[in-house]
PDB file of N, CA and C in Angstrom:
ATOM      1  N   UNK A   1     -69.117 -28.529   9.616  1.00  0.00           N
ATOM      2  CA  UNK A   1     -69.549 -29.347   8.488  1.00  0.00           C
ATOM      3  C   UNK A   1     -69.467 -30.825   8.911  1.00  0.00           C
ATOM      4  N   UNK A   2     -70.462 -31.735   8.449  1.00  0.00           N
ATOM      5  CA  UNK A   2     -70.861 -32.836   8.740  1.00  0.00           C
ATOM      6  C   UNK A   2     -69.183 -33.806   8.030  1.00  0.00           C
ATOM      7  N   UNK A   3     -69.016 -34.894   9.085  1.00  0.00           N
ATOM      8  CA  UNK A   3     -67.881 -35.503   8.245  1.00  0.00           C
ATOM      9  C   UNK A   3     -68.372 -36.127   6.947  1.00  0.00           C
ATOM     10  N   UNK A   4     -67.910 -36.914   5.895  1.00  0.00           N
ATOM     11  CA  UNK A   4     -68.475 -36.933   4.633  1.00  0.00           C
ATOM     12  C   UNK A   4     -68.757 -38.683   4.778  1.00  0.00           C
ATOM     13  N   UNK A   5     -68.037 -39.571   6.029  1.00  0.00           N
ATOM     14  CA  UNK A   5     -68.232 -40.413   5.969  1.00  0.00           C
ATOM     15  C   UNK A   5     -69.870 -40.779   6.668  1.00  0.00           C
ATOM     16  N   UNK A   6     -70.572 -39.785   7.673  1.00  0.00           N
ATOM     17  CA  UNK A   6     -71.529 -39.405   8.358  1.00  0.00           C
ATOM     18  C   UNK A   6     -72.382 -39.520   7.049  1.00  0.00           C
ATOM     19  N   UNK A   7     -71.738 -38.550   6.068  1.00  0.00           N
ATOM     20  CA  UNK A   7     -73.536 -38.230   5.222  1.00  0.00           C
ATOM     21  C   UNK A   7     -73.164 -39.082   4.248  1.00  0.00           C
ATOM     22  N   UNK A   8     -72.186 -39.585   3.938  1.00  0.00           N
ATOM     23  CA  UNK A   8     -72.563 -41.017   3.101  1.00  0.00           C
ATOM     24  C   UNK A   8     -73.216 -41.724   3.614  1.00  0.00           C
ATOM     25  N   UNK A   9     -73.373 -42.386   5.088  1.00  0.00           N
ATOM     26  CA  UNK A   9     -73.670 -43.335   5.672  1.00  0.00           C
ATOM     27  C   UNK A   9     -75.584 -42.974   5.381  1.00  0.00           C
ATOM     28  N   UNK A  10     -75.680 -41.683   5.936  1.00  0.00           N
ATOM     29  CA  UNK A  10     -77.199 -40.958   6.362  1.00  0.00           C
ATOM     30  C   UNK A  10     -77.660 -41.221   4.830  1.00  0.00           C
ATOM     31  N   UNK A  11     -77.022 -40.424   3.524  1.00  0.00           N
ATOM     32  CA  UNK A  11     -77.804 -40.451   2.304  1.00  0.00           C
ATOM     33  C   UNK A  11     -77.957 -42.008   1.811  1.00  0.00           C
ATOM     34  N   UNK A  12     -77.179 -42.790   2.230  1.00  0.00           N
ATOM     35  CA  UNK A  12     -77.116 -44.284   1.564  1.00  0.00           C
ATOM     36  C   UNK A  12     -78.243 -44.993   2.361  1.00  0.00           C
ATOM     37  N   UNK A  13     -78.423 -45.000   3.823  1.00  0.00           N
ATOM     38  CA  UNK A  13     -79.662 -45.553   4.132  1.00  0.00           C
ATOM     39  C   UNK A  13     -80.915 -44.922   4.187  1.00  0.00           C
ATOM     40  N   UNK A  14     -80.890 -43.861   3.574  1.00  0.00           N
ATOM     41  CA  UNK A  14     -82.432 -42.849   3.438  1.00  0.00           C
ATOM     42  C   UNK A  14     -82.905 -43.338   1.759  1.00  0.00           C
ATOM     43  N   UNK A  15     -81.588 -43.740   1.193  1.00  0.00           N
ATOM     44  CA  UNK A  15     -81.531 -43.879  -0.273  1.00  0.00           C
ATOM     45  C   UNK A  15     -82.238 -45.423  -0.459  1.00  0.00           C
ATOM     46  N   UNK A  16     -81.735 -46.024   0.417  1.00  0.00           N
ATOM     47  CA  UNK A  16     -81.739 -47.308   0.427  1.00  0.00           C
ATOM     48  C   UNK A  16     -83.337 -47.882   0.770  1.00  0.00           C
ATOM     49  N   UNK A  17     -83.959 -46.771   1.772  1.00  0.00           N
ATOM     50  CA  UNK A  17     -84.982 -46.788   2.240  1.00  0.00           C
ATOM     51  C   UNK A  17     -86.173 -46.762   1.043  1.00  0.00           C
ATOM     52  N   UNK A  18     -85.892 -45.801   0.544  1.00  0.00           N
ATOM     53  CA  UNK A  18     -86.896 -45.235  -0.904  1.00  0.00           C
ATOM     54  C   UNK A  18     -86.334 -46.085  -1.614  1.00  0.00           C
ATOM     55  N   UNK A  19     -85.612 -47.089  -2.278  1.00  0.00           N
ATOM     56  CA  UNK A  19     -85.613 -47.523  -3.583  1.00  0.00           C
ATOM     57  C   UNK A  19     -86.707 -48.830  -3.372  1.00  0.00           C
ATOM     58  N   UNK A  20     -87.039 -49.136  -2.239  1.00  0.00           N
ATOM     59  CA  UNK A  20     -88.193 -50.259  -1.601  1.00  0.00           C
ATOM     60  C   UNK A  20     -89.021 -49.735  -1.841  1.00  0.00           C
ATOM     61  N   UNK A  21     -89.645 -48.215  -1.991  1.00  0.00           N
ATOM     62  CA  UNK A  21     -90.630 -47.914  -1.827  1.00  0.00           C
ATOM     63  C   UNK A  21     -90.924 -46.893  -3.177  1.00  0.00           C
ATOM     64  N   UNK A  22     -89.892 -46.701  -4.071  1.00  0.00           N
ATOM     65  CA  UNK A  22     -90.511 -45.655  -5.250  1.00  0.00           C
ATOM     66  C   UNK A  22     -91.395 -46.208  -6.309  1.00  0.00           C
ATOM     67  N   UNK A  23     -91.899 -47.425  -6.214  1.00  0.00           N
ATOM     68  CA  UNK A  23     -92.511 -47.658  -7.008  1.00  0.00           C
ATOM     69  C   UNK A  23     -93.997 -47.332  -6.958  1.00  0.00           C
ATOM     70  N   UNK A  24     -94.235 -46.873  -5.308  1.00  0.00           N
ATOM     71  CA  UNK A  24     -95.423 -46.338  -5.329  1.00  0.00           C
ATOM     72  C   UNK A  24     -96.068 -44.757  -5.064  1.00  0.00           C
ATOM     73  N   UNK A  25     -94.645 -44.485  -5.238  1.00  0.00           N
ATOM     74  CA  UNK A  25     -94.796 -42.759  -5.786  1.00  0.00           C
ATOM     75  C   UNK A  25     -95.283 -41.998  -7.111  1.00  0.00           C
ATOM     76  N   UNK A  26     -95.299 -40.957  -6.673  1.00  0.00           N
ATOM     77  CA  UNK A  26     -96.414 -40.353  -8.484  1.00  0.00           C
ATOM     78  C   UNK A  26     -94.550 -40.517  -9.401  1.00  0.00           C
ATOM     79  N   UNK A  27     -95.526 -40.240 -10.543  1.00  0.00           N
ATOM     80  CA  UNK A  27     -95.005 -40.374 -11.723  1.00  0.00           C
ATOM     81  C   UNK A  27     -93.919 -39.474 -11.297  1.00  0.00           C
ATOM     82  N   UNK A  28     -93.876 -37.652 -11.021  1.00  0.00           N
ATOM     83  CA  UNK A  28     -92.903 -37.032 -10.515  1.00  0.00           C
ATOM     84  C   UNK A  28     -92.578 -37.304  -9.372  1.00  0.00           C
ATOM     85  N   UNK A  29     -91.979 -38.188  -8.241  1.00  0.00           N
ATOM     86  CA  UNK A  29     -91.332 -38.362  -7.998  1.00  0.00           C
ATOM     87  C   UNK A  29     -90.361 -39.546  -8.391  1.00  0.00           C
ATOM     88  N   UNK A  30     -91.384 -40.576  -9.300  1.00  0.00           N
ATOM     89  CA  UNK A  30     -89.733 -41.170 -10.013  1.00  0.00           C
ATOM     90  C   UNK A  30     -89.100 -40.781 -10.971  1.00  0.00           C
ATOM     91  N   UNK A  31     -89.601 -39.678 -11.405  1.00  0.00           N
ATOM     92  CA  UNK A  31     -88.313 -38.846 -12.227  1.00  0.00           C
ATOM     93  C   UNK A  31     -87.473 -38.110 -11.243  1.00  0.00           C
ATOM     94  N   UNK A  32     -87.922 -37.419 -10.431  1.00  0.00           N
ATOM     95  CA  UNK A  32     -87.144 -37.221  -9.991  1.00  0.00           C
ATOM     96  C   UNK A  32     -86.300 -38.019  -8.848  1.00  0.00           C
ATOM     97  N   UNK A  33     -86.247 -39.134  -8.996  1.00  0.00           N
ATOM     98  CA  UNK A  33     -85.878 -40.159  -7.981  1.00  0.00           C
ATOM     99  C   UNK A  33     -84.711 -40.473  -9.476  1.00  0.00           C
ATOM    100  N   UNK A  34     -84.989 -40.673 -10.911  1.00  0.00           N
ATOM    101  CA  UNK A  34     -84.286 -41.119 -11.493  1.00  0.00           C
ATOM    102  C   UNK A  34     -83.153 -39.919 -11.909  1.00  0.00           C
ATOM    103  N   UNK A  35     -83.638 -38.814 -11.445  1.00  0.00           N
ATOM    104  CA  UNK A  35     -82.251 -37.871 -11.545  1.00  0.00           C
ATOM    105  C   UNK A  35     -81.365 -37.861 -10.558  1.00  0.00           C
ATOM    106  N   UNK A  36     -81.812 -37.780  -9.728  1.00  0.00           N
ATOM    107  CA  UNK A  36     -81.206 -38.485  -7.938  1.00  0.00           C
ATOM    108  C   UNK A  36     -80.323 -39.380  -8.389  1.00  0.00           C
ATOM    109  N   UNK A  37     -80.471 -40.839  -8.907  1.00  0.00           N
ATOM    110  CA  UNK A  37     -79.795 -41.815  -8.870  1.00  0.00           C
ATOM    111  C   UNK A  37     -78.877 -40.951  -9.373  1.00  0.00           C
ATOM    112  N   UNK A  38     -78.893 -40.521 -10.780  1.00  0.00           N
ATOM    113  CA  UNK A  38     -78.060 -39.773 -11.421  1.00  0.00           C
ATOM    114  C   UNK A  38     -76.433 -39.376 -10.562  1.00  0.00           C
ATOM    115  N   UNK A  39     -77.004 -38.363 -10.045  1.00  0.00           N
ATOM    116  CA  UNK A  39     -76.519 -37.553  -9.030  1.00  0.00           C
ATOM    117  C   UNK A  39     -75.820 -38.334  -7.771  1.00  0.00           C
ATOM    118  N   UNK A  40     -76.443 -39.073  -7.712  1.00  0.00           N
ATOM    119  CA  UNK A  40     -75.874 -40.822  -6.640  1.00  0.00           C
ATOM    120  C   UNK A  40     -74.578 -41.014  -7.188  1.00  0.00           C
ATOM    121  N   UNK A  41     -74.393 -41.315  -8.083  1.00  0.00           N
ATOM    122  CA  UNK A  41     -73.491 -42.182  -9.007  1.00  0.00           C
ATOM    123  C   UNK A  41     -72.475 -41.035  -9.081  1.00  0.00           C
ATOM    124  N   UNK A  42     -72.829 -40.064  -9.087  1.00  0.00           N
ATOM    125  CA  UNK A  42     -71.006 -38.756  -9.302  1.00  0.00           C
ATOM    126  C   UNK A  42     -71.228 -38.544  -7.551  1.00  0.00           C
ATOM    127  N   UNK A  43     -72.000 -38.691  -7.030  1.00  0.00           N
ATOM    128  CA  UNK A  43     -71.416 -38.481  -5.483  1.00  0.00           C
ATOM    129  C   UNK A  43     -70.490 -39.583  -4.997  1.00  0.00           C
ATOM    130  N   UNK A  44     -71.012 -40.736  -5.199  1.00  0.00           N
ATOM    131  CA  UNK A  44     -70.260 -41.782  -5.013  1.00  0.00           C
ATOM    132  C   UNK A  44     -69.198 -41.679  -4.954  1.00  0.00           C
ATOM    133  N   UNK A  45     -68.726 -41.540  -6.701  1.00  0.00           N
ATOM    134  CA  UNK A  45     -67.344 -40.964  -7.152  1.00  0.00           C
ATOM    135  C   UNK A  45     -66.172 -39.966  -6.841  1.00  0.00           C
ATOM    136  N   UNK A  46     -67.127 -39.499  -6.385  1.00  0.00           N
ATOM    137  CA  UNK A  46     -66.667 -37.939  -6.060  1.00  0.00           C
ATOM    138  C   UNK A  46     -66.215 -38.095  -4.254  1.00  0.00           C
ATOM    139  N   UNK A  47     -66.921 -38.650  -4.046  1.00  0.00           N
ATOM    140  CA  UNK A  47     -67.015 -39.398  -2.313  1.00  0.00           C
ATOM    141  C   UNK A  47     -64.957 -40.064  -1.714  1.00  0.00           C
ATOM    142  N   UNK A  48     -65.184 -40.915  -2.864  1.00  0.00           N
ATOM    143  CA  UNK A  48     -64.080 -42.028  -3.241  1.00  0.00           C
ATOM    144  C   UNK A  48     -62.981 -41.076  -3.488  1.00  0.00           C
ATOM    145  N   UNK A  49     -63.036 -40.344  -4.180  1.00  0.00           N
ATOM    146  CA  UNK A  49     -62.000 -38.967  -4.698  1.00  0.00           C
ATOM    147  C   UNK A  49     -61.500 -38.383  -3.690  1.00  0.00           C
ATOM    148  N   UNK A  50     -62.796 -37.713  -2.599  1.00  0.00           N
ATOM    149  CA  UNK A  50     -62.608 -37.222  -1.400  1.00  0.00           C
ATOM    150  C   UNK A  50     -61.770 -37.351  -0.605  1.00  0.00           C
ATOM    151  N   UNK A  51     -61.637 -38.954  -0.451  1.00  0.00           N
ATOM    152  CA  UNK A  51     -60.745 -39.278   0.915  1.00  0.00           C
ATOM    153  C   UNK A  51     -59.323 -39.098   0.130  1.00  0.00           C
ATOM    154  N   UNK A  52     -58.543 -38.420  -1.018  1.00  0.00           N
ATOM    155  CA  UNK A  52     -57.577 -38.199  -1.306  1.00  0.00           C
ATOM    156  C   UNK A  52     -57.346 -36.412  -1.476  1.00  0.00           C
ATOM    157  N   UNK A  53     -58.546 -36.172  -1.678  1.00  0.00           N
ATOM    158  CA  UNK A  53     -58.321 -34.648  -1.987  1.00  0.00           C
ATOM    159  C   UNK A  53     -59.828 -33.442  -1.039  1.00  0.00           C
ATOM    160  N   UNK A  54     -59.092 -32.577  -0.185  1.00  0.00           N
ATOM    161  CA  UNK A  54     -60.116 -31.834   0.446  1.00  0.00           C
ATOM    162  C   UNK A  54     -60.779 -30.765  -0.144  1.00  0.00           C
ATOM    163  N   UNK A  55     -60.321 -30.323  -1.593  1.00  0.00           N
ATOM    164  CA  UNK A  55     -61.474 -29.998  -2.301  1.00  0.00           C
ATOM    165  C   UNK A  55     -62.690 -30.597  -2.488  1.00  0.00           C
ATOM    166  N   UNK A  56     -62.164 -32.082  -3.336  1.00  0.00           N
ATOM    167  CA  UNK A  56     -63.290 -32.761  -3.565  1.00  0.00           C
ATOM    168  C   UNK A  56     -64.160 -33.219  -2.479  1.00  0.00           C
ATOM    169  N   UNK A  57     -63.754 -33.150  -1.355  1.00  0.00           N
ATOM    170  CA  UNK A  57     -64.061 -33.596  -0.004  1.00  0.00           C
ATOM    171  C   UNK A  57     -65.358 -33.078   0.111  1.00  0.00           C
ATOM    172  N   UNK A  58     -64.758 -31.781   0.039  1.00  0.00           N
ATOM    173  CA  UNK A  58     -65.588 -30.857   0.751  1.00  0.00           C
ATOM    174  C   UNK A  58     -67.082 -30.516  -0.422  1.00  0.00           C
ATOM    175  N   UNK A  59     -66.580 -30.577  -1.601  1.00  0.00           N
ATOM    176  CA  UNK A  59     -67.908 -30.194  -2.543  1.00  0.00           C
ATOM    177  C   UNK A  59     -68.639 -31.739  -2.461  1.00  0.00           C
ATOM    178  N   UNK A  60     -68.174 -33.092  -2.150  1.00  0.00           N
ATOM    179  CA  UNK A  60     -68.890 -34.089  -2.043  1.00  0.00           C
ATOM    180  C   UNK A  60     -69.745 -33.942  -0.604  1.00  0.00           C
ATOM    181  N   UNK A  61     -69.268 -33.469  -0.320  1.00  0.00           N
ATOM    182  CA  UNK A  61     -70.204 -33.348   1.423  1.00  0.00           C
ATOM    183  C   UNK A  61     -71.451 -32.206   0.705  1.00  0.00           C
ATOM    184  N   UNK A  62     -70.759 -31.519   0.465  1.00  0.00           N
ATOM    185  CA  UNK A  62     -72.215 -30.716  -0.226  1.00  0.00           C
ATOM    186  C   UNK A  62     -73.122 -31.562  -0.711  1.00  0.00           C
ATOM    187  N   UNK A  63     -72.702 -31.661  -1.710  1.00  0.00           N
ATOM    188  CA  UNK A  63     -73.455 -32.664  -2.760  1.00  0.00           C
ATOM    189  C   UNK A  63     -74.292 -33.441  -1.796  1.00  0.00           C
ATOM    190  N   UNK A  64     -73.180 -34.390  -1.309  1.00  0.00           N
ATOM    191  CA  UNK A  64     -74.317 -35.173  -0.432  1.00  0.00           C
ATOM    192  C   UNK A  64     -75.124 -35.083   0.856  1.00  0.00           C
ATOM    193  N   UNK A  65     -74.652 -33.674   1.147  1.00  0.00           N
ATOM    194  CA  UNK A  65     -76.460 -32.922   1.792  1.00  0.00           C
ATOM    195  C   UNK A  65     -77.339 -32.359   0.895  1.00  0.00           C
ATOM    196  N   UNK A  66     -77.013 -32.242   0.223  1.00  0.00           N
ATOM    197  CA  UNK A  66     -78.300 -32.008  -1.032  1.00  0.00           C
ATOM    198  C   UNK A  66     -78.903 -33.182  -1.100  1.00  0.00           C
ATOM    199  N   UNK A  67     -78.315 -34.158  -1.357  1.00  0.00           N
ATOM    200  CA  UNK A  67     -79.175 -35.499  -1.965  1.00  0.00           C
ATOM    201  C   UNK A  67     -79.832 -35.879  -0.662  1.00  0.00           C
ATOM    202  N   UNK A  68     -79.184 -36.118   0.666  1.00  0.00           N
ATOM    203  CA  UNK A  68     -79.735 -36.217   1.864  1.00  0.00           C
ATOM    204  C   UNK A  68     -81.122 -35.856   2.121  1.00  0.00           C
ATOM    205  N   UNK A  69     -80.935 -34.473   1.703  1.00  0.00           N
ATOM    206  CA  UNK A  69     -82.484 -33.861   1.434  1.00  0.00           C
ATOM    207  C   UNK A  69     -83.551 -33.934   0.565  1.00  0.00           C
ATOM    208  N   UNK A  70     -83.099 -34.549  -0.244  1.00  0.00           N
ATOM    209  CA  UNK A  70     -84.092 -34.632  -1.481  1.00  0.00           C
ATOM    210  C   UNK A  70     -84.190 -36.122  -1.007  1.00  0.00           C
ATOM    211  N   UNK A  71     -83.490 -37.086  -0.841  1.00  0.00           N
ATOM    212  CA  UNK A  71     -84.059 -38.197  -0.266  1.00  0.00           C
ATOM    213  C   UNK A  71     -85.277 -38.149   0.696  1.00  0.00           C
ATOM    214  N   UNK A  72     -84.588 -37.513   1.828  1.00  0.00           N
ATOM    215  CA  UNK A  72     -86.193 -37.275   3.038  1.00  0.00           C
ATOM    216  C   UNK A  72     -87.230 -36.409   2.464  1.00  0.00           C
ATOM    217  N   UNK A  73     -86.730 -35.920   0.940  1.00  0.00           N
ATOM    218  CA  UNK A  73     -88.143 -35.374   0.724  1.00  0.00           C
ATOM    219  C   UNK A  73     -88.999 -35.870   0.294  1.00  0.00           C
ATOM    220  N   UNK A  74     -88.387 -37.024  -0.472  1.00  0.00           N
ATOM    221  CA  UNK A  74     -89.209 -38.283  -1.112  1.00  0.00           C
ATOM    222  C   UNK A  74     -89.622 -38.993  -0.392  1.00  0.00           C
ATOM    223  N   UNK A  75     -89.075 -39.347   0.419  1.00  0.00           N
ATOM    224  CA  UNK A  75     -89.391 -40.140   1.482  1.00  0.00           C
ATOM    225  C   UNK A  75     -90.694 -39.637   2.310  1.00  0.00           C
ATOM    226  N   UNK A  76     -90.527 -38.651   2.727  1.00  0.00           N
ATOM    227  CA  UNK A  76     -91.884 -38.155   3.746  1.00  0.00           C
ATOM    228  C   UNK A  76     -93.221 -38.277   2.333  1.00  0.00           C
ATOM    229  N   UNK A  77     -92.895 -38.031   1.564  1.00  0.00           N
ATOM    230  CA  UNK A  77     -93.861 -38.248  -0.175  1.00  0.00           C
ATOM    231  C   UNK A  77     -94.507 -39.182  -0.483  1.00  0.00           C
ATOM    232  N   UNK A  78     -93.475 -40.802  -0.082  1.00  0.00           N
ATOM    233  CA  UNK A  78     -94.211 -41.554  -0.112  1.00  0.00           C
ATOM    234  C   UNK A  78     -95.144 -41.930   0.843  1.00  0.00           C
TER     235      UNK A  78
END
């Protein structure tokens, strides 16, 4: 499993990449870009949590290969 500081780093500049560019995506992908953020915001949290507890660790690393992916999916979209 990927360390969690790795896929913070990977989802935050893929994230970072698309928020320059969602404005010229279809209508569905900024909804779903605005559930993403969503989902941003408890990873974050959950991220921060992590480095005290390896439960949360470990379901934030999930989490944030999920979002990882849905980022590059938007991304290749736009």
């Amino acid at each position: 499993m990927p360390d969690i500081k790795e896929v913070i780093d990977e989802a935050k500049q893929t994230r970072d990449e698309i928020k320059l560019k969602i404005h010229l995506g279809s209508k569905e992908l900024q909804d779903e870009w605005s559930d993403l953020e969503d989902k941003w915001n408890d990873f974050e949290t959950k991220a921060k949590l992590g480095e005290a507890a390896d439960d949360i660790s470990d379901a934030a690393s999930v989490l944030g290969e999920e979002l990882a992916t849905a980022f590059k999916r938007i991304k290749s979209a736009l």
